[in-house]
Protein backbone atom coordinates (compact mmCIF):
# COMPACT_ATOMS: atom_id res chain seq x y z
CA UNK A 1 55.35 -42.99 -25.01
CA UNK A 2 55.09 -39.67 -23.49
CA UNK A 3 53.75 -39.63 -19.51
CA UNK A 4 51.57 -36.91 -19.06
CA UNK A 5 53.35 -34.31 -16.66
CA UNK A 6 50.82 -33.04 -13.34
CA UNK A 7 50.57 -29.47 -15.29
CA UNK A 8 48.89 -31.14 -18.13
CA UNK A 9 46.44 -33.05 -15.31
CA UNK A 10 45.36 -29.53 -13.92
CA UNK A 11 44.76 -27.60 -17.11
CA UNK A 12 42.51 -31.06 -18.73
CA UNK A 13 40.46 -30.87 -15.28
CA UNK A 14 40.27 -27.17 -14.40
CA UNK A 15 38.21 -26.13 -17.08
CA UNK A 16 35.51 -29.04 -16.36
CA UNK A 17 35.33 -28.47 -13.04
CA UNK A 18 35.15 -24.25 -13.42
CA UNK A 19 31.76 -24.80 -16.07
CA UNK A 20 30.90 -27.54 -13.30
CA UNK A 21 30.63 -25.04 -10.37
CA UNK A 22 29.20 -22.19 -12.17
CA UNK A 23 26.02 -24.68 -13.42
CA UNK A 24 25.61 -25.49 -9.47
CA UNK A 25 25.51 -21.52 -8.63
CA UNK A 26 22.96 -20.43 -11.67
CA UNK A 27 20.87 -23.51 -10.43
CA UNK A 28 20.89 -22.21 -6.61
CA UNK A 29 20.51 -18.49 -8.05
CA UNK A 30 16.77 -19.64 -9.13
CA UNK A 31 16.02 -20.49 -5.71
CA UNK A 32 17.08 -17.75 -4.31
CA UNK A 33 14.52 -15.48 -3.03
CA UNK A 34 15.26 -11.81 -5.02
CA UNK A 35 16.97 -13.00 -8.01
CA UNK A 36 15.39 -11.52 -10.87
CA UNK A 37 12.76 -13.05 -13.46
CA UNK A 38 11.86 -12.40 -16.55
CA UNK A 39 8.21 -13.01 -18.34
CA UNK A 40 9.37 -16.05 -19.12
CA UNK A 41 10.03 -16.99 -15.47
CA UNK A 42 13.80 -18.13 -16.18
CA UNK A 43 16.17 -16.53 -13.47
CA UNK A 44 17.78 -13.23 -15.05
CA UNK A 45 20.31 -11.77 -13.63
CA UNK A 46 20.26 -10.70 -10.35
CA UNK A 47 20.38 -7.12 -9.02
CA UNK A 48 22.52 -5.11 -11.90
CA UNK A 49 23.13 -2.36 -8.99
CA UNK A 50 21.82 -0.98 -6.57
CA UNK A 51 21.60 2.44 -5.18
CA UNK A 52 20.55 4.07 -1.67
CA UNK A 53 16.32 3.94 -3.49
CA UNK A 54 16.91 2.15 -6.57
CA UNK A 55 17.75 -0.92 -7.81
CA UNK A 56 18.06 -2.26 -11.74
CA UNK A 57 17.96 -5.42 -13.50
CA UNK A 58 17.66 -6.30 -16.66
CA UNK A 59 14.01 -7.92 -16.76
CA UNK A 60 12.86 -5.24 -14.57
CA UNK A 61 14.76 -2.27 -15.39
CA UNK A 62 15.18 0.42 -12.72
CA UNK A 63 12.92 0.60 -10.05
CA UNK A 64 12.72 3.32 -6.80
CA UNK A 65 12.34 1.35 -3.84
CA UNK A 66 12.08 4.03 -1.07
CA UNK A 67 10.44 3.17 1.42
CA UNK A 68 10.48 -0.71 1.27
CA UNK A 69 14.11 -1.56 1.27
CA UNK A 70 13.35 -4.42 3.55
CA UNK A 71 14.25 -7.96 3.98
CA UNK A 72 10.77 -9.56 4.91
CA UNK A 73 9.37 -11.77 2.54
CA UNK A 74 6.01 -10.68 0.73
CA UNK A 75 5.96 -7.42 2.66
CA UNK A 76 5.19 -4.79 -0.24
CA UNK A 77 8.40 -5.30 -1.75
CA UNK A 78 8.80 -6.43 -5.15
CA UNK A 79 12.11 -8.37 -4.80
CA UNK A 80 11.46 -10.10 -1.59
CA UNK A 81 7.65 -11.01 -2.83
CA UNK A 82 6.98 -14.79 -4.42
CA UNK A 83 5.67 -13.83 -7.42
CA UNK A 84 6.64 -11.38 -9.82
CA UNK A 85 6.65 -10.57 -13.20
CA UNK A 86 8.66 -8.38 -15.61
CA UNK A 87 8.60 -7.81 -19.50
CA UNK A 88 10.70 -5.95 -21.40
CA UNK A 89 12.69 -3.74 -19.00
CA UNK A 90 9.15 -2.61 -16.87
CA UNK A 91 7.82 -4.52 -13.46
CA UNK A 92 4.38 -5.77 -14.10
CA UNK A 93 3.09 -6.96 -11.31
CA UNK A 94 4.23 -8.36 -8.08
CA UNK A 95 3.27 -10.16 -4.33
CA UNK A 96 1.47 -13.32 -3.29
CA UNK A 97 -1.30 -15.03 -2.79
CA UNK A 98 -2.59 -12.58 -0.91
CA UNK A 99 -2.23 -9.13 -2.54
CA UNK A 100 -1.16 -9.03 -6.00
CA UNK A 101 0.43 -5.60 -6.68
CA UNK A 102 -0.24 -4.29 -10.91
CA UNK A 103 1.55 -1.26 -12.26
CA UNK A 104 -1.62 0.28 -14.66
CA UNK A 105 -0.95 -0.64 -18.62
CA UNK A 106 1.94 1.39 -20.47
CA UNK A 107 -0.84 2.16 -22.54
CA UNK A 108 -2.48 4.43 -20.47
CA UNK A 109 0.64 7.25 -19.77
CA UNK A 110 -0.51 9.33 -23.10
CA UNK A 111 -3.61 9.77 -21.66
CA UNK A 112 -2.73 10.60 -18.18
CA UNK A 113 -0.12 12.76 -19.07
CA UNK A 114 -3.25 15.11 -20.66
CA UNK A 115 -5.27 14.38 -17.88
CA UNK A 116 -2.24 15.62 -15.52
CA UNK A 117 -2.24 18.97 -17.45
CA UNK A 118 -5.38 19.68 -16.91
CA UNK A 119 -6.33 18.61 -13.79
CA UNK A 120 -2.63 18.74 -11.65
CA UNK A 121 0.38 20.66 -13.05
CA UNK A 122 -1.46 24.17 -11.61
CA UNK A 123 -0.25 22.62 -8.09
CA UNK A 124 2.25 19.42 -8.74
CA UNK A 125 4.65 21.51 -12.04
CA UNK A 126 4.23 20.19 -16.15
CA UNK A 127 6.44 17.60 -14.57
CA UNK A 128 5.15 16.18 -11.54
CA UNK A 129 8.06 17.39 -9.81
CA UNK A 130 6.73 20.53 -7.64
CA UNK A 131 8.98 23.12 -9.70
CA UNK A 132 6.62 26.13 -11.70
CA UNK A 133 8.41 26.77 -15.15
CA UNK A 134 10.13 29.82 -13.24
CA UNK A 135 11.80 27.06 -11.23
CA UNK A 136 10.07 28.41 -7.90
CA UNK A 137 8.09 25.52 -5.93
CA UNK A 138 5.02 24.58 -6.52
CA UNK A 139 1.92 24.55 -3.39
CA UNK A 140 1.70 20.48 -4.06
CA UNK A 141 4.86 18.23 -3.49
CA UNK A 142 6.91 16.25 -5.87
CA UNK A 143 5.39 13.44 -7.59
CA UNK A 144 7.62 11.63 -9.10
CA UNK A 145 9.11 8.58 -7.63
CA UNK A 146 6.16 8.22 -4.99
CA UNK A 147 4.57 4.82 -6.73
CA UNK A 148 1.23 4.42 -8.92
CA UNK A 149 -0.31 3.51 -5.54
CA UNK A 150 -0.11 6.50 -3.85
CA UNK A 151 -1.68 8.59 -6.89
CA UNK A 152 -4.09 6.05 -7.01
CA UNK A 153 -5.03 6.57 -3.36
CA UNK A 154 -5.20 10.13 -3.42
CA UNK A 155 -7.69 10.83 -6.72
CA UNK A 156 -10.08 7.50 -6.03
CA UNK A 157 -10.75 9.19 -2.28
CA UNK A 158 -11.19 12.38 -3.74
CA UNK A 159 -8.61 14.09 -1.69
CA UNK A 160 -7.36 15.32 -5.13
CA UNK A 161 -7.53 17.35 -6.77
CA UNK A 162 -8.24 19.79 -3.90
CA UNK A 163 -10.99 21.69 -3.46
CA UNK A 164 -8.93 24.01 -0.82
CA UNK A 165 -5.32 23.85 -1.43
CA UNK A 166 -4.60 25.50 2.19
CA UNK A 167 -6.47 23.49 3.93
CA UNK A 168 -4.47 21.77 6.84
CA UNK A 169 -5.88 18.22 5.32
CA UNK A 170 -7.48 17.26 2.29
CA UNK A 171 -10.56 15.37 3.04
CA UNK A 172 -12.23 12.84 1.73
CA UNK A 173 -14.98 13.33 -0.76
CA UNK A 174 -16.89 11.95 -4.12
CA UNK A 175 -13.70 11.66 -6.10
CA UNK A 176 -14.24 13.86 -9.66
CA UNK A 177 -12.37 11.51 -11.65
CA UNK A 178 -13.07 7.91 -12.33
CA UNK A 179 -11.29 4.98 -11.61
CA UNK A 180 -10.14 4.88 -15.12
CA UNK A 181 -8.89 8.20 -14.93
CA UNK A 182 -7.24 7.68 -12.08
CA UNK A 183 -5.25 4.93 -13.27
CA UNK A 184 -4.22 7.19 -16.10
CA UNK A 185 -2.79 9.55 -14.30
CA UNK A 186 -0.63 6.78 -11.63
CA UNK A 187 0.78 5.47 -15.00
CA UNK A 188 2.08 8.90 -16.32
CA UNK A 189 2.95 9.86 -12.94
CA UNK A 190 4.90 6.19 -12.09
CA UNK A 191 6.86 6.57 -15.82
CA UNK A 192 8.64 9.72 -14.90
CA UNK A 193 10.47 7.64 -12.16
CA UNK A 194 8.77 3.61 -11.94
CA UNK A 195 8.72 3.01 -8.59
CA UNK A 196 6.64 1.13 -5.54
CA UNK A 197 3.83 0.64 -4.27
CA UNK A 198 1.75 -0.38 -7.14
CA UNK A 199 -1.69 -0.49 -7.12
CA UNK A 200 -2.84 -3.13 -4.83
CA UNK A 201 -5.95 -5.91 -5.71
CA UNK A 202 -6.05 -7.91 -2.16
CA UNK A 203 -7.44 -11.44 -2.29
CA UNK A 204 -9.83 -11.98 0.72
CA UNK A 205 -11.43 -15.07 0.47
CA UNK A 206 -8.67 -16.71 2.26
CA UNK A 207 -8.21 -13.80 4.83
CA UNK A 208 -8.79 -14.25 8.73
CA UNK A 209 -10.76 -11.67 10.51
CA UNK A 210 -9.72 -12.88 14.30
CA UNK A 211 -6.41 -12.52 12.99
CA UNK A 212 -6.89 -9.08 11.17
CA UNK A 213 -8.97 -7.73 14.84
CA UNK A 214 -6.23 -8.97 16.74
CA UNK A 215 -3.36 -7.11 14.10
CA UNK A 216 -5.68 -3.80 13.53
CA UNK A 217 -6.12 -3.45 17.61
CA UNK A 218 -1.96 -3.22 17.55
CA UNK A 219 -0.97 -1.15 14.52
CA UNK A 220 -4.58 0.61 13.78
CA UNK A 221 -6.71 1.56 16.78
CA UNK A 222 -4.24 4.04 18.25
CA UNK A 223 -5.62 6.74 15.52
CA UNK A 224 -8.32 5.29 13.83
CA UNK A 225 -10.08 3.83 18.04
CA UNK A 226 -11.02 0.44 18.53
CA UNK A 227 -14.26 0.89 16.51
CA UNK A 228 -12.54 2.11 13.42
CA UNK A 229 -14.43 5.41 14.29
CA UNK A 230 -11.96 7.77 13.57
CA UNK A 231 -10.34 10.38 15.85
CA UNK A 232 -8.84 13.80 16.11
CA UNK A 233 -4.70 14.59 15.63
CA UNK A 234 -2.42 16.79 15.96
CA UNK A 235 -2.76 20.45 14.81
CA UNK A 236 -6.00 20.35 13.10
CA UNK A 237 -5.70 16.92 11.09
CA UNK A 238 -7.61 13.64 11.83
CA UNK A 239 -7.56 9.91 11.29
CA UNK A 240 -10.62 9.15 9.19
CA UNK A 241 -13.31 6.72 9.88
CA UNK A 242 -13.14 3.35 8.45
CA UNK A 243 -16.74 2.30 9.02
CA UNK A 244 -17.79 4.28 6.14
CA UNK A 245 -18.54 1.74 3.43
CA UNK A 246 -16.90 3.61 0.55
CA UNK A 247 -13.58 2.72 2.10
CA UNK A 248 -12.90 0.03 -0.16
CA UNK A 249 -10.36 -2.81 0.50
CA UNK A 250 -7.71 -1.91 -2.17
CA UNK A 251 -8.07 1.58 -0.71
CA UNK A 252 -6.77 0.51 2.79
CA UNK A 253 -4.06 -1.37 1.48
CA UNK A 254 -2.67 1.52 -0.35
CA UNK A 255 -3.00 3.29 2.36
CA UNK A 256 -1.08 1.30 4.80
CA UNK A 257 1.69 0.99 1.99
CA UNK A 258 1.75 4.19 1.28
CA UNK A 259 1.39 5.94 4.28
CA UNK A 260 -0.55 9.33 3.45
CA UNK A 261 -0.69 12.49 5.51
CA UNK A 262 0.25 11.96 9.05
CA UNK A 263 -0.24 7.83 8.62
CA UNK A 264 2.90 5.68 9.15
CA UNK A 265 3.40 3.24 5.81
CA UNK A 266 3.24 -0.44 7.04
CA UNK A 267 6.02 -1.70 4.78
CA UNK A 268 8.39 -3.75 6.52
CA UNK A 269 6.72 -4.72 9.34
CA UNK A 270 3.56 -6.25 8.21
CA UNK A 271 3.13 -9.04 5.55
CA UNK A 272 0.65 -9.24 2.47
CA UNK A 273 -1.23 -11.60 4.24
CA UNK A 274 -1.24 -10.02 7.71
CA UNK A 275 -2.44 -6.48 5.54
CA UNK A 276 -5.04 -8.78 3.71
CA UNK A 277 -6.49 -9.91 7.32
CA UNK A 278 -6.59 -6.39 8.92
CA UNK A 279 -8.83 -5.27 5.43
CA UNK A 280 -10.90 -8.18 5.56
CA UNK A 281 -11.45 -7.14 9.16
CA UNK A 282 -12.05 -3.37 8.61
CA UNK A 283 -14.30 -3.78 5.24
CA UNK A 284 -16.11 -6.72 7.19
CA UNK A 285 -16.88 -6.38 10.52
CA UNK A 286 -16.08 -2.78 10.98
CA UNK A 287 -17.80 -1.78 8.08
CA UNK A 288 -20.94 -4.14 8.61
CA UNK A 289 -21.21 -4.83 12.55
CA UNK A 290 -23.38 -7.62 13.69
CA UNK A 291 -25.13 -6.49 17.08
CA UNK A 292 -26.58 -9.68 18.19
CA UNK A 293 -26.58 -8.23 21.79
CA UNK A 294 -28.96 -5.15 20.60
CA UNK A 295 -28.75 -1.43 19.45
CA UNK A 296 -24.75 -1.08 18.27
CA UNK A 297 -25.08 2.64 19.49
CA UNK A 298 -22.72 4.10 17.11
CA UNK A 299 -20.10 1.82 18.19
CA UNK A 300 -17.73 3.61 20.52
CA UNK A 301 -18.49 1.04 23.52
CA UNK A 302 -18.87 2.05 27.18
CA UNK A 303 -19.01 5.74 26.21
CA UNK A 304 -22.59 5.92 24.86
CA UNK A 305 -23.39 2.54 27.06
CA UNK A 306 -22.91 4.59 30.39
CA UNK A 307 -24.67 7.68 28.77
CA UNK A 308 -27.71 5.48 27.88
CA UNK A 309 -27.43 4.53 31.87
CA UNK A 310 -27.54 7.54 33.25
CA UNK A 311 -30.29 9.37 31.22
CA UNK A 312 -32.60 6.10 30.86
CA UNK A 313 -31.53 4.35 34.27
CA UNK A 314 -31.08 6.94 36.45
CA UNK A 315 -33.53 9.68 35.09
CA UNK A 316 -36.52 7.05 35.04
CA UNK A 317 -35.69 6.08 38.91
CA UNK A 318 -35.87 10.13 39.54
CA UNK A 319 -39.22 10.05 37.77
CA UNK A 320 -40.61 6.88 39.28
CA UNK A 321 -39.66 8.69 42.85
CA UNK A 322 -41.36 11.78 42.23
CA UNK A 323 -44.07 10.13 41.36
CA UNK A 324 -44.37 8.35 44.40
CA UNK A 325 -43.68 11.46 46.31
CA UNK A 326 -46.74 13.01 44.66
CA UNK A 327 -48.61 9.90 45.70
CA UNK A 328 -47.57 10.26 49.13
């Protein structure tokens, strides 16, 4: 009988053990925070490639990250958030359990693509991409690649379309499309180039206010003041108040993602759940102060306390001593 030679050893053992070892890495690739998932939540591949802004897998298909390339876990990106979910090459939705992040229904891009042409291509191109047909620019800036959030903020506020298109800053005002309407045109916009932030729907029951006081006083009060009051900028622009009460919650979360105008976009350094707890602060008790101690006085603290002082205080002690002096 013929004894098996150690070359015949290796090649009935290296196969085995090869299929063993790539088993044990697919299992630890579903674990791993980023790898991809499909709709049917199996692990997909992971990243396809990548680019300096985009990145494409096969559940997902490509996706523009700019802006929140970042590492930090549930922090506006879709491939570092817990949940996500993908369907047949376009990103769904994504975050956690305490923002949930929804790209608006394919369904909706015919009708915002009409809605576009008559409401945005004078000042953003046919395109969304701030060229005229002449190929000069256009007085708005490129759309495309900016996320559905971003369009979303900027029609539901009513900063667009414009009523001035030189003004220094588009204000807010009674938006002239409805929310509908405004999804329609984020999901025409977003298919030119699918990207993030998508629209955000922030879940507040299990928010903390302390905690969202303590985070807007940090990252917030610098522009908007302590009181949420708003302030003046640089050449001619302004943060807004927050204590108006048609500043709604998904509104300041797109806004912090986003970052419009002269606001920095929060998108690597704050979590979903440390956003969540700054809204639930602003659209609580900014937006609905409880003045157990009296009068809130517009809010803005010693300011109008002192000036209350000195024409109450001090102006009824000059009255109460010239009326003694007429006494006298």
């Amino acid at each position: 009988m013929r004894t098996p030679t150690r070359g015949t050893f290796k090649s009935q053992f290296l196969l085995p053990a090869g299929l063993l070892v790539v088993a044990v890495m697919a299992s630890f690739a579903m674990f791993i925070p980023g790898a991809d998932a499909g709709a049917s939540g199996r692990a997909d591949a992971t990243q396809v490639s990548t680019s300096a802004t985009h990145v494409t897998t096969r559940a997902c298909g490509t996706i523009n990250l700019k802006g929140v390339t970042n590492s930090t876990r549930n922090a506006g990106n879709p491939f570092n958030s817990s949940n996500r979910f993908c369907l047949n090459g376009h990103l769904i939705s994504y975050g956690s359990r305490a923002i949930t992040y929804a790209n608006p229904p394919q369904s909706f891009i015919s009708a915002g693509q009409l809605l576009f042409a008559q409401t945005c291509s004078s000042c953003h191109g046919n395109d969304a991409n701030g060229v005229n047909p002449d190929g000069t620019a256009t007085i708005g800036p490129n759309l495309q690649g900016v996320g559905a959030a971003t369009v979303d903020f900027w029609v539901s506020t009513g900063r667009m379309p414009a009523t001035d298109v030189k003004a220094v800053e588009a204000e807010r005002k009674a938006s002239r499309l409805t929310p509908l309407q405004a999804l329609e045109l984020a999901a025409w916009v977003n298919s030119l180039d699918p990207s993030v932030p998508a629209v955000p729907y922030p879940h507040l029951a299990t928010a903390d206010q302390s905690a969202g006081q303590d985070l807007f006083s940090l990252n917030c009060a610098a522009c908007h003041t302590i009181e949420g009051s708003g302030d003046a900028l640089a050449f001619g622009t302004n943060a807004p108040s927050l204590q108006n009460r048609s500043v709604t919650a998904q509104q300041v979360v797109e806004a912090m993602r986003t970052g419009p105008a002269n606001m920095p976009r929060f998108s690597g350094n704050l979590t979903d759940a440390q956003v969540a707890d700054i809204v639930s602060y602003v659209t609580g008790r900014l937006q609905h102060p409880d003045n157990a101690g009296g009068v809130g006085l517009g809010g803005v603290g010693p300011v109008a306390e002192g000036f209350v002082a000195l024409l109450i205080g001090v102006g009824g002690l000059v009255l109460i001593c010239f009326w003694i002096g007429e006494r006298s």
